[in-house]
C-alpha atoms as a PDB file:
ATOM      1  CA  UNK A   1     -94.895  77.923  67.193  1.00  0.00           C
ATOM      2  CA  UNK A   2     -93.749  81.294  68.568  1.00  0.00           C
ATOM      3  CA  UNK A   3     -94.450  84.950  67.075  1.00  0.00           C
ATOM      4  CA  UNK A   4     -93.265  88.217  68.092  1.00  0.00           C
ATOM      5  CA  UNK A   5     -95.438  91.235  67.892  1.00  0.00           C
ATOM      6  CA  UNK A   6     -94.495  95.220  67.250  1.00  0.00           C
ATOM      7  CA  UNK A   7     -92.938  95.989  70.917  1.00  0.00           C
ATOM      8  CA  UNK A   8     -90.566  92.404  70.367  1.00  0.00           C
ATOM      9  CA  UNK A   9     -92.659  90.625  73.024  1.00  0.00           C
ATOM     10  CA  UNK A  10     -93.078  86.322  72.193  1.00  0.00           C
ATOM     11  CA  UNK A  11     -96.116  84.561  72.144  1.00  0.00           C
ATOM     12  CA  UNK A  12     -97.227  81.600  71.612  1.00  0.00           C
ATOM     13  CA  UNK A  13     -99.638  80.432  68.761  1.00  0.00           C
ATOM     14  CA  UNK A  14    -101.919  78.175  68.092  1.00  0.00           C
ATOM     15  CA  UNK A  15    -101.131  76.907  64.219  1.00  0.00           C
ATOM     16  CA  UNK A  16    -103.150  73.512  62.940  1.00  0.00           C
ATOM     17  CA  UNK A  17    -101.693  71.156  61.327  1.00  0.00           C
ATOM     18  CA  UNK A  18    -100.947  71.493  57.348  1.00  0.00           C
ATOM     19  CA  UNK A  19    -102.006  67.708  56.625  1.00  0.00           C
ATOM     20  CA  UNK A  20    -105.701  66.596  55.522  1.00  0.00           C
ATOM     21  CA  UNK A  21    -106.600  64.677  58.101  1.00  0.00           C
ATOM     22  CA  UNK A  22    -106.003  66.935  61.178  1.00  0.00           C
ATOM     23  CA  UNK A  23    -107.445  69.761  58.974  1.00  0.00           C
ATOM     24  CA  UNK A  24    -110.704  68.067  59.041  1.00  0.00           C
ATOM     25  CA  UNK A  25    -110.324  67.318  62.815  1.00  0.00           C
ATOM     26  CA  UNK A  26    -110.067  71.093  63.319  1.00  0.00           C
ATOM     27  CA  UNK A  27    -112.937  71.740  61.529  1.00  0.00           C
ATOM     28  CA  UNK A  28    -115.357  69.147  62.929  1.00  0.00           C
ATOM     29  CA  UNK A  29    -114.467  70.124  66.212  1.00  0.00           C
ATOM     30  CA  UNK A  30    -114.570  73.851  65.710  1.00  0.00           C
ATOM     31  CA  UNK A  31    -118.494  73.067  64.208  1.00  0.00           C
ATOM     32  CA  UNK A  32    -119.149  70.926  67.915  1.00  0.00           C
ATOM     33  CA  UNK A  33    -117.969  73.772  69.435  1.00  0.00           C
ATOM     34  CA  UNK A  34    -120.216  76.301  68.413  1.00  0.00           C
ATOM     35  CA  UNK A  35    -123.261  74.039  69.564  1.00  0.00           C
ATOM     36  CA  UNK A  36    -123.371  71.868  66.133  1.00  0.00           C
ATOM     37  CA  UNK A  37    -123.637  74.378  63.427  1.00  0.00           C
ATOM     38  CA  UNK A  38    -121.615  77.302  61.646  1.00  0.00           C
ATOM     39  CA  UNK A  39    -120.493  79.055  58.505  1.00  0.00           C
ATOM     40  CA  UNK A  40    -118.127  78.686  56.307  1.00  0.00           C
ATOM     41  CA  UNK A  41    -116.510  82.088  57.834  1.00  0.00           C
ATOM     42  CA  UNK A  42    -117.224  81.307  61.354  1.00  0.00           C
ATOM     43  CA  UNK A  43    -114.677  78.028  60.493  1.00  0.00           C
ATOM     44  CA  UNK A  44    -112.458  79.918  58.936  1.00  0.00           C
ATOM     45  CA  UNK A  45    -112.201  82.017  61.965  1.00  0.00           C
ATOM     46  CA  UNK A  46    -112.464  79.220  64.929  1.00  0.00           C
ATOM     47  CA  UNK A  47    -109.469  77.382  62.694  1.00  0.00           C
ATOM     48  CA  UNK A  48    -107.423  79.896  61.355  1.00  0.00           C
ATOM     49  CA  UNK A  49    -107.267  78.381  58.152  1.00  0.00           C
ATOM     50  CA  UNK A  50    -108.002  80.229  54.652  1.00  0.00           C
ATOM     51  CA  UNK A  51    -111.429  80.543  53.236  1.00  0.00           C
ATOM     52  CA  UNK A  52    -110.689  78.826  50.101  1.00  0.00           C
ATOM     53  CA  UNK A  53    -108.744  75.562  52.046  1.00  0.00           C
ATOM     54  CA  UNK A  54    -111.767  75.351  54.466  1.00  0.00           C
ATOM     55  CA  UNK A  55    -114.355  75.247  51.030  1.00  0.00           C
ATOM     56  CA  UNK A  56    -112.111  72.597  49.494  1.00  0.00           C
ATOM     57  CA  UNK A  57    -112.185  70.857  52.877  1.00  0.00           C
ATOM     58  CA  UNK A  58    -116.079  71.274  53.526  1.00  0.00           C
ATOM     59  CA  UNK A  59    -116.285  69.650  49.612  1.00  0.00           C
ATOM     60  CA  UNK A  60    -114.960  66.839  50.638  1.00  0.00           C
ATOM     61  CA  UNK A  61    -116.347  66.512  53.810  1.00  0.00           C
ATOM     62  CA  UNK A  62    -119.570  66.670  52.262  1.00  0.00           C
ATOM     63  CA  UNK A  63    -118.746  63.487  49.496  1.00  0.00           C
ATOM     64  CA  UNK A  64    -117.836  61.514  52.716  1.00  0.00           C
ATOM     65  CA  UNK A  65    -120.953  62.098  54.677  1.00  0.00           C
ATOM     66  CA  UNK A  66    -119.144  63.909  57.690  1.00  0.00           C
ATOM     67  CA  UNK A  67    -120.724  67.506  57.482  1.00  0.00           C
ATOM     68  CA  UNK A  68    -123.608  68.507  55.487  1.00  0.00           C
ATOM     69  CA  UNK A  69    -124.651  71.895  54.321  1.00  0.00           C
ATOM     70  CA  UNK A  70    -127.915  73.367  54.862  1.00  0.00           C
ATOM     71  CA  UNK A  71    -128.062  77.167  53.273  1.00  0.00           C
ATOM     72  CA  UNK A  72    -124.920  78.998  54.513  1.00  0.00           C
ATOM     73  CA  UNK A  73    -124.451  76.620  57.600  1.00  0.00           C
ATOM     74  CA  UNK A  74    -122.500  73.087  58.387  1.00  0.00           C
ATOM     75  CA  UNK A  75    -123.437  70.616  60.723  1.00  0.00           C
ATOM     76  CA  UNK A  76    -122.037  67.226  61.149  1.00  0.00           C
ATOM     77  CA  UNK A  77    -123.105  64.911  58.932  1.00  0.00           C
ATOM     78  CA  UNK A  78    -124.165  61.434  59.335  1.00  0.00           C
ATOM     79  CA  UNK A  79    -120.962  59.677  59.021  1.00  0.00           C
ATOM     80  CA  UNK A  80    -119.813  61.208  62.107  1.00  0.00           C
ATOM     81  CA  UNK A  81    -123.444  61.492  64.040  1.00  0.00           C
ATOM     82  CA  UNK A  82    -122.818  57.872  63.647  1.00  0.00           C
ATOM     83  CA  UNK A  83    -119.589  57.388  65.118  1.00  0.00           C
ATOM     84  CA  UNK A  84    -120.534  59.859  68.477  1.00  0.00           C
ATOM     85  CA  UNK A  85    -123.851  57.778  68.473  1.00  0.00           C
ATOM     86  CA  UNK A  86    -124.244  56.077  71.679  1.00  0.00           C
ATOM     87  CA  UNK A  87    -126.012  53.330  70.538  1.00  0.00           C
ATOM     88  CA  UNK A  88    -121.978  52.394  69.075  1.00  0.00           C
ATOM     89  CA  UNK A  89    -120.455  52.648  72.481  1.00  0.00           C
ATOM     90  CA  UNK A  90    -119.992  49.967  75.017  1.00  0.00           C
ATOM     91  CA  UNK A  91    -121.963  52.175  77.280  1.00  0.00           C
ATOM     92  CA  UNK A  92    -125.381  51.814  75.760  1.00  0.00           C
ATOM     93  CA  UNK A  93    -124.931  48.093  74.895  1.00  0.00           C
ATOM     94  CA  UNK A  94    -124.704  47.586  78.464  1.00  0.00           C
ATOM     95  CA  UNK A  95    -127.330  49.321  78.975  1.00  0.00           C
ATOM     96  CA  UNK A  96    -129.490  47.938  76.311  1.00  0.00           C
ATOM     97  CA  UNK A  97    -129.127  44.301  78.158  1.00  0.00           C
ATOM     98  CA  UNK A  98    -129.911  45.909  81.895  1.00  0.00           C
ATOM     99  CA  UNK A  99    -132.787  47.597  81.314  1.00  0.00           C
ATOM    100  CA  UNK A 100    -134.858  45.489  79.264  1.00  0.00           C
ATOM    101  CA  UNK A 101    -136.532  43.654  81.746  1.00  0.00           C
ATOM    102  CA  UNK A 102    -137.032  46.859  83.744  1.00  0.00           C
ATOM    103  CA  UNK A 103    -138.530  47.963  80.696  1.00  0.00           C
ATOM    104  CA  UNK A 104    -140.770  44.713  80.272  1.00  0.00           C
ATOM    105  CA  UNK A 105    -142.281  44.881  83.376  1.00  0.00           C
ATOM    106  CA  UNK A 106    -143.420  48.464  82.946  1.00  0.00           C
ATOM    107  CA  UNK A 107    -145.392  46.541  79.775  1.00  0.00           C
ATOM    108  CA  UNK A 108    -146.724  43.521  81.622  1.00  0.00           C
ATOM    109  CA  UNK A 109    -147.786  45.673  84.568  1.00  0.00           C
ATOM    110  CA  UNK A 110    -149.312  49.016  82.302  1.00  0.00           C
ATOM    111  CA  UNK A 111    -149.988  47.620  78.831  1.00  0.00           C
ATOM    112  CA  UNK A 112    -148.161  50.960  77.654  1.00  0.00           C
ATOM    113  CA  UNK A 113    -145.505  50.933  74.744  1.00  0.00           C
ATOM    114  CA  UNK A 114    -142.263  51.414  76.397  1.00  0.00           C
ATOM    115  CA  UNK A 115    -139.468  52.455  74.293  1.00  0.00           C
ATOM    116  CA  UNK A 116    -135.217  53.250  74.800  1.00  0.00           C
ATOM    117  CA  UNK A 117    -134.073  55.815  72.540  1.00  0.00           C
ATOM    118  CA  UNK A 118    -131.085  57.680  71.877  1.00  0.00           C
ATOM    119  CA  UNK A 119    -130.619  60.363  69.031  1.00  0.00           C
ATOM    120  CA  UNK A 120    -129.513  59.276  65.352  1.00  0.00           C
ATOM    121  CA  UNK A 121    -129.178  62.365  63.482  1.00  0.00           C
ATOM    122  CA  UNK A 122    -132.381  64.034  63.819  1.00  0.00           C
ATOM    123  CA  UNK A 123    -135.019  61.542  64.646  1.00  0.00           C
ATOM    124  CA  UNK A 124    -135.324  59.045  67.817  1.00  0.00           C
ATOM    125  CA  UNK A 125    -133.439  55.766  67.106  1.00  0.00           C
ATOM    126  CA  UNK A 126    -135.392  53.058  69.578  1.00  0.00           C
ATOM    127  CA  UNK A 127    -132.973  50.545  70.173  1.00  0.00           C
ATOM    128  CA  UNK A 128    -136.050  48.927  72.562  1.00  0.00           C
ATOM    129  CA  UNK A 129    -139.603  48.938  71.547  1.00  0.00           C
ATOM    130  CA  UNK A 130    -141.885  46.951  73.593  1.00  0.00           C
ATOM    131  CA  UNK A 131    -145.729  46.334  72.699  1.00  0.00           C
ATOM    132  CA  UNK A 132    -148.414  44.309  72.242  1.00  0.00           C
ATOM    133  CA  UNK A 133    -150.494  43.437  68.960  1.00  0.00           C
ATOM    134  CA  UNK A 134    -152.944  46.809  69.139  1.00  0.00           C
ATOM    135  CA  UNK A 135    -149.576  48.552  68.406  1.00  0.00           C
ATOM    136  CA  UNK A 136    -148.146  47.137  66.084  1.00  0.00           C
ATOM    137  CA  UNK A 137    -148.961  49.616  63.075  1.00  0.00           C
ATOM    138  CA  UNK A 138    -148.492  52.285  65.533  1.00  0.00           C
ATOM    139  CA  UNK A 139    -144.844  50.742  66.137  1.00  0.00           C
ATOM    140  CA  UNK A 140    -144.430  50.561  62.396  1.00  0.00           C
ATOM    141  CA  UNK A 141    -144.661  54.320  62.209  1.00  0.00           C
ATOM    142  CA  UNK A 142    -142.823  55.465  64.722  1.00  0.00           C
ATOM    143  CA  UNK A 143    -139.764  52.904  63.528  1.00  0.00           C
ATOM    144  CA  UNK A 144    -140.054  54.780  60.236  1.00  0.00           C
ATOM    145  CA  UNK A 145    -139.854  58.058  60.868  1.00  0.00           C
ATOM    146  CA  UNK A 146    -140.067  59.452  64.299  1.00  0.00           C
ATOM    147  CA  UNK A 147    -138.602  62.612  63.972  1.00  0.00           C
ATOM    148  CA  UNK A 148    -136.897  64.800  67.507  1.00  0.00           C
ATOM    149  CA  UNK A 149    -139.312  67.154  67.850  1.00  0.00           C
ATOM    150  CA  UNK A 150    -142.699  64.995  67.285  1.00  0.00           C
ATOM    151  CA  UNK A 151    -141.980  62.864  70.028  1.00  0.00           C
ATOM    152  CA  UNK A 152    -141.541  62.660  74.046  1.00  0.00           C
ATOM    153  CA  UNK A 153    -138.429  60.935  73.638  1.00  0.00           C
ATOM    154  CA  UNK A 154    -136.941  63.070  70.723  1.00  0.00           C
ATOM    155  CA  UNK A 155    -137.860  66.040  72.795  1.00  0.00           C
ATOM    156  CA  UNK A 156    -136.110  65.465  75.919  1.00  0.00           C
ATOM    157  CA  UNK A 157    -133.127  64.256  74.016  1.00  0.00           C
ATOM    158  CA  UNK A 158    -133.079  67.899  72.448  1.00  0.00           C
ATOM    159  CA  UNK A 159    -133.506  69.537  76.066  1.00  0.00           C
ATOM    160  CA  UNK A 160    -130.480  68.324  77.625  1.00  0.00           C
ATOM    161  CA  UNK A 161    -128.428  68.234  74.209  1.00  0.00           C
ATOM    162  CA  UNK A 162    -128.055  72.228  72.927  1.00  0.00           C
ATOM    163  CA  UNK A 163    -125.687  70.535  69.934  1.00  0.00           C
ATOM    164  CA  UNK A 164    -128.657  68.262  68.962  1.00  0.00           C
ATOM    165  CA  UNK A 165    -131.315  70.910  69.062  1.00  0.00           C
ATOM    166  CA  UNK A 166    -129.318  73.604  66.783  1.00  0.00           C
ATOM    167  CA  UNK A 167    -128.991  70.686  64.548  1.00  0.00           C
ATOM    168  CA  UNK A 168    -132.222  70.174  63.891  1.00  0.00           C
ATOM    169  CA  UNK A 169    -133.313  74.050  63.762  1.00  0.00           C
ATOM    170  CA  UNK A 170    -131.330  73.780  60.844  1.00  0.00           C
ATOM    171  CA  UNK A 171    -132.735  70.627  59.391  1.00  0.00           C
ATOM    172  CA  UNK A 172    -136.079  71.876  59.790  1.00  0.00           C
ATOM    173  CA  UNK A 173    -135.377  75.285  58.244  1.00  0.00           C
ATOM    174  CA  UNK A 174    -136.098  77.209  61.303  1.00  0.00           C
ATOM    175  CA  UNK A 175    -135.718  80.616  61.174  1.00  0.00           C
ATOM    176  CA  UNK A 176    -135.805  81.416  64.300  1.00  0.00           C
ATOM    177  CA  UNK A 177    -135.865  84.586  66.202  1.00  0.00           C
ATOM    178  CA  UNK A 178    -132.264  85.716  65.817  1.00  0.00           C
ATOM    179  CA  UNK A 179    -130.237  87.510  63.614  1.00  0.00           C
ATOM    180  CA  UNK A 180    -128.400  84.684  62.292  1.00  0.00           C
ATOM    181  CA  UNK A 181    -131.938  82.811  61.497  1.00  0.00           C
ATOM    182  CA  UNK A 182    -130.767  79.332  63.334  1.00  0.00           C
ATOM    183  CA  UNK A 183    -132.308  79.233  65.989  1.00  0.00           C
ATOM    184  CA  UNK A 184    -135.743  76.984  66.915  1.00  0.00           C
ATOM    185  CA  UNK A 185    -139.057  78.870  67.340  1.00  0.00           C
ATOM    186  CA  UNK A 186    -139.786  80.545  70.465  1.00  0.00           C
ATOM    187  CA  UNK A 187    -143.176  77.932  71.165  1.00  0.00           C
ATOM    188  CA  UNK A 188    -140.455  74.946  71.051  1.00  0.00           C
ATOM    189  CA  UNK A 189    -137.737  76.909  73.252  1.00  0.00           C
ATOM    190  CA  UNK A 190    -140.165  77.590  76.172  1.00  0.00           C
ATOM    191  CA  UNK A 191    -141.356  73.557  75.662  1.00  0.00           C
ATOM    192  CA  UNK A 192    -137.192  72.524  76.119  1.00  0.00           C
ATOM    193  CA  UNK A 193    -136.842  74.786  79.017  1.00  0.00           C
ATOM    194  CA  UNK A 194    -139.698  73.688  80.722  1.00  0.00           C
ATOM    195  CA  UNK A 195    -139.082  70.188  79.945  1.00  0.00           C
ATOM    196  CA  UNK A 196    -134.846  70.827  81.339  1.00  0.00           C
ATOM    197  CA  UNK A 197    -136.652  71.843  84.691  1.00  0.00           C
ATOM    198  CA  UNK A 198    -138.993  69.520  85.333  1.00  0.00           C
ATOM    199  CA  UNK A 199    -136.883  66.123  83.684  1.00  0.00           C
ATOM    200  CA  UNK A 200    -139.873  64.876  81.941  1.00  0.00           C
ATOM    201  CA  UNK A 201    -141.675  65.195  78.467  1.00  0.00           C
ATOM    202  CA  UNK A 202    -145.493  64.755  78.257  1.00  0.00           C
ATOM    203  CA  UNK A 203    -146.250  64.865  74.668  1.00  0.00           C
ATOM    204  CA  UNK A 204    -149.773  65.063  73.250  1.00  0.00           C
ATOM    205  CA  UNK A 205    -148.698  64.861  69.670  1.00  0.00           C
ATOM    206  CA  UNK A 206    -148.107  61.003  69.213  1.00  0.00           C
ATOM    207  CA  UNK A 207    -149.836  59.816  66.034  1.00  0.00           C
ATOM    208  CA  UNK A 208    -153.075  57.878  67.020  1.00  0.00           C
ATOM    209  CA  UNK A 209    -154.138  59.721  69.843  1.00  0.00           C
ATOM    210  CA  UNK A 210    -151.941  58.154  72.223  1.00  0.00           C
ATOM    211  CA  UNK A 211    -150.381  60.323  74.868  1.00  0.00           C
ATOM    212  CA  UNK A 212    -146.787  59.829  75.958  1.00  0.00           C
ATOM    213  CA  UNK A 213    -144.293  61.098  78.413  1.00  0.00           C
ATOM    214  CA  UNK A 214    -140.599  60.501  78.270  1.00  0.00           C
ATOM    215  CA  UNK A 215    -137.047  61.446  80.547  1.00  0.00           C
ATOM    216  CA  UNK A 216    -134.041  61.441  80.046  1.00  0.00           C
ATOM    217  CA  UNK A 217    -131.401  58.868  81.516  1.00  0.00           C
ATOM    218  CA  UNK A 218    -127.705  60.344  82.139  1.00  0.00           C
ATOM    219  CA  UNK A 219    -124.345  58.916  82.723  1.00  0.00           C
ATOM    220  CA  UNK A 220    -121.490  59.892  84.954  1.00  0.00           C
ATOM    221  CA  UNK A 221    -120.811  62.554  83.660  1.00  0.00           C
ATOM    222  CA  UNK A 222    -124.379  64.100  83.370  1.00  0.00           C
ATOM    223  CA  UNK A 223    -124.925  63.755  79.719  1.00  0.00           C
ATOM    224  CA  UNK A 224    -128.228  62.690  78.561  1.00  0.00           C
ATOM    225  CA  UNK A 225    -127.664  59.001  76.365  1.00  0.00           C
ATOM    226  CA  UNK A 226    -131.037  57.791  75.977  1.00  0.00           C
ATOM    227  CA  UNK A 227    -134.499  58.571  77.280  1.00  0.00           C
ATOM    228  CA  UNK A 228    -137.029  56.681  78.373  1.00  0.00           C
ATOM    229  CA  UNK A 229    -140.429  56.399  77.086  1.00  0.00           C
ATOM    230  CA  UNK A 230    -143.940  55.533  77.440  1.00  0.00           C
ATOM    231  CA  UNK A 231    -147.513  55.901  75.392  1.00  0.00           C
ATOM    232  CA  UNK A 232    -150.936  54.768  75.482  1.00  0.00           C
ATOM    233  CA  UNK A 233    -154.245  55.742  74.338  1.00  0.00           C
ATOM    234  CA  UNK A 234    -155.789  58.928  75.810  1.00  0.00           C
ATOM    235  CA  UNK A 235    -158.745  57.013  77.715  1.00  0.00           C
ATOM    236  CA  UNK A 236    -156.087  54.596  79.594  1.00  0.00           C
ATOM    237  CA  UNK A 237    -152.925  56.902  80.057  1.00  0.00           C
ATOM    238  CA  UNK A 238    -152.129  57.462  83.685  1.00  0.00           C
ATOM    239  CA  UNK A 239    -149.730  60.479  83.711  1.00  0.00           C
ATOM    240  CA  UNK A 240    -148.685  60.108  87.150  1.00  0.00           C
ATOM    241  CA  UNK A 241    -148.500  56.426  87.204  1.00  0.00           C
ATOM    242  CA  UNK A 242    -146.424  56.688  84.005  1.00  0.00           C
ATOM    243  CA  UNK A 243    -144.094  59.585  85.378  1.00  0.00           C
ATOM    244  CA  UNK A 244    -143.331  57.238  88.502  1.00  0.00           C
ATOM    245  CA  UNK A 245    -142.768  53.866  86.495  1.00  0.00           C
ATOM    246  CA  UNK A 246    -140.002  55.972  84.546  1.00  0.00           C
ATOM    247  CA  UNK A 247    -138.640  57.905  87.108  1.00  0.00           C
ATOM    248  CA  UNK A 248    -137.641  54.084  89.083  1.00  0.00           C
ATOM    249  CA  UNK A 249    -136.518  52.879  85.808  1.00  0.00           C
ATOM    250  CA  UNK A 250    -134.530  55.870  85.024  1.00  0.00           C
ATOM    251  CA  UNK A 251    -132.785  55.210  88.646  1.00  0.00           C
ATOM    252  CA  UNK A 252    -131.973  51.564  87.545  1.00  0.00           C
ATOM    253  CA  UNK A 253    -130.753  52.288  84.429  1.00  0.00           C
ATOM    254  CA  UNK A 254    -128.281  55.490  85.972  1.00  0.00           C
ATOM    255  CA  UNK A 255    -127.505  51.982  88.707  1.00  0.00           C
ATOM    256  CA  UNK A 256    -126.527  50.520  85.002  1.00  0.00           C
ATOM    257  CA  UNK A 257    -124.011  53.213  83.936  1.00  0.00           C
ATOM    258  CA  UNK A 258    -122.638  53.645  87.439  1.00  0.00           C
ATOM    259  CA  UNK A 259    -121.500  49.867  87.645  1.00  0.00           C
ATOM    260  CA  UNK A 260    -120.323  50.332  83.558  1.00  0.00           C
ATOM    261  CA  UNK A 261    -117.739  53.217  84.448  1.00  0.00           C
ATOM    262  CA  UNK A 262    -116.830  50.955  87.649  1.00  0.00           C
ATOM    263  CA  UNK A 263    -116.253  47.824  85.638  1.00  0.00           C
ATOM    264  CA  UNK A 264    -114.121  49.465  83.278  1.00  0.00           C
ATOM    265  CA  UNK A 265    -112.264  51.258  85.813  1.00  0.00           C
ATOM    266  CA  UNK A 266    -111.442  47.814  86.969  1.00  0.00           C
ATOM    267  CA  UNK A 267    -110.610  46.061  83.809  1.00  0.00           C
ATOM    268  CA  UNK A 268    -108.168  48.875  83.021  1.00  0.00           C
ATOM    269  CA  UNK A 269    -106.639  48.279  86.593  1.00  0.00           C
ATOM    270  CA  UNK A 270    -106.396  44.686  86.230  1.00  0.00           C
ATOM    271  CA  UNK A 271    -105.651  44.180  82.753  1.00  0.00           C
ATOM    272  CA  UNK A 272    -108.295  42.452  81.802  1.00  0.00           C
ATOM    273  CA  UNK A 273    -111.423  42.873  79.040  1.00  0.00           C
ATOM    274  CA  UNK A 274    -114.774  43.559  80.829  1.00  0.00           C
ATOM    275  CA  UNK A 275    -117.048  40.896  78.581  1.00  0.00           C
END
């Protein structure tokens, strides 16, 4: 669409779409855009659509599971945290079936829990969790409810992932320290940015006095996917020795990704389905 302004010089607009479905397109991606989270003006703004249409839209939305409201912000909502969710794409199920005997001999040869996990809403999804018996109620727990920031894994995903950390400030009612009150605390900022620059989580908060460490494992294009996690009881935990066994693991499963993207590349080329 074309305007004119006072002097009678054209320009060209940006107008969205007048029908439902691209409506809510414009406002899901205007809410990625800002990091994950935003008011109901802020949308209004990014999407140049009415106050009152963007409401009606956010209503909806919200029956469907696609944003959810928390005080005066939106943030995606389930429904689509579950579509973008790696664990859907043909990515991590790769993944999932190359690493796990990388991650099995980290087991066999440390007796640590060793764990895969990618991000599923706002706690640590472990699509592998590998233990033996004197973890199993341990395992239990942290298959229940293992929430981002309370674990090694959860906190690197947060690190590399701005999106998934303004998320949860919001879930967890943090206030903050700026003027718009969604923002995490300034303890768990300096934890993220110390844990972007050194690529590795040590967290001392696991239920059960274990200690755990955890980094993060990126594709081609340098987005974090999944981390990588181990934990043990205080007396036996070997920070260096489980820093090393992740870091080679982390390189095998980056190998995994690599040959993913090539594959693909190739089925594309030839025609044919990459099983």
């Amino acid at each position: 669409m074309t305007t004119s302004d006072d002097n009678g010089r054209w320009a060209c607009t940006s107008v969205v779409p007048s029908r439902p479905i691209p409506r809510a397109l414009s406002i899901l991606s205007a809410i990625r855009d800002s990091g994950g989270i935003e008011t109901l003006s802020e949308i209004s703004r990014s999407t140049r659509l009415p106050k009152s249409t963007v409401h009606r839209l956010l209503a909806e939305m919200q029956g469907y599971g696609m944003v959810v409201r928390a005080g005066y912000h939106y943030r995606h909502g389930e429904a689509v945290c579950r579509l973008a969710r790696p664990g859907s794409t043909q990515e991590l199920q790769r993944l999932r079936r190359g690493i796990l005997p990388s991650l099995i001999d980290i087991h066999w040869r440390t007796g640590y829990m060793v764990g895969l996990g990618v991000a599923s809403g706002n706690v640590v999804d472990f699509v592998h969790l590998i233990y033996s018996s004197g973890y199993c109620s341990l395992a239990e727990r942290i298959e229940n409810d293992s929430q981002l920031a309370g674990s090694a894994a959860g906190r690197v995903l947060m690190a590399f992932d701005p999106g998934l950390a303004a998320r949860f400030a919001v879930f967890a009612g943090y206030r903050g320290e700026n003027e718009n009150g969604g923002g995490l605390p300034a303890w768990l900022s300096a934890e993220l940015r110390e844990i972007r620059q050194r690529e590795v989580s040590f967290n001392p908060r696991v239920p059960g006095a274990l200690l755990a460490a955890a980094v993060p494992v990126f594709n081609v294009t340098g987005t974090a996917v999944a981390a990588l996690s181990v934990a043990a009881p205080r007396r036996v935990f070997n920070s260096r020795e489980a820093h090393s066994s992740l870091q080679a693991t982390r390189m095998t499963a980056q190998r995994i990704l690599r040959e993913t993207v090539a594959a693909d590349w190739r089925s594309a080329k030839s025609g044919r389905p990459v099983e």
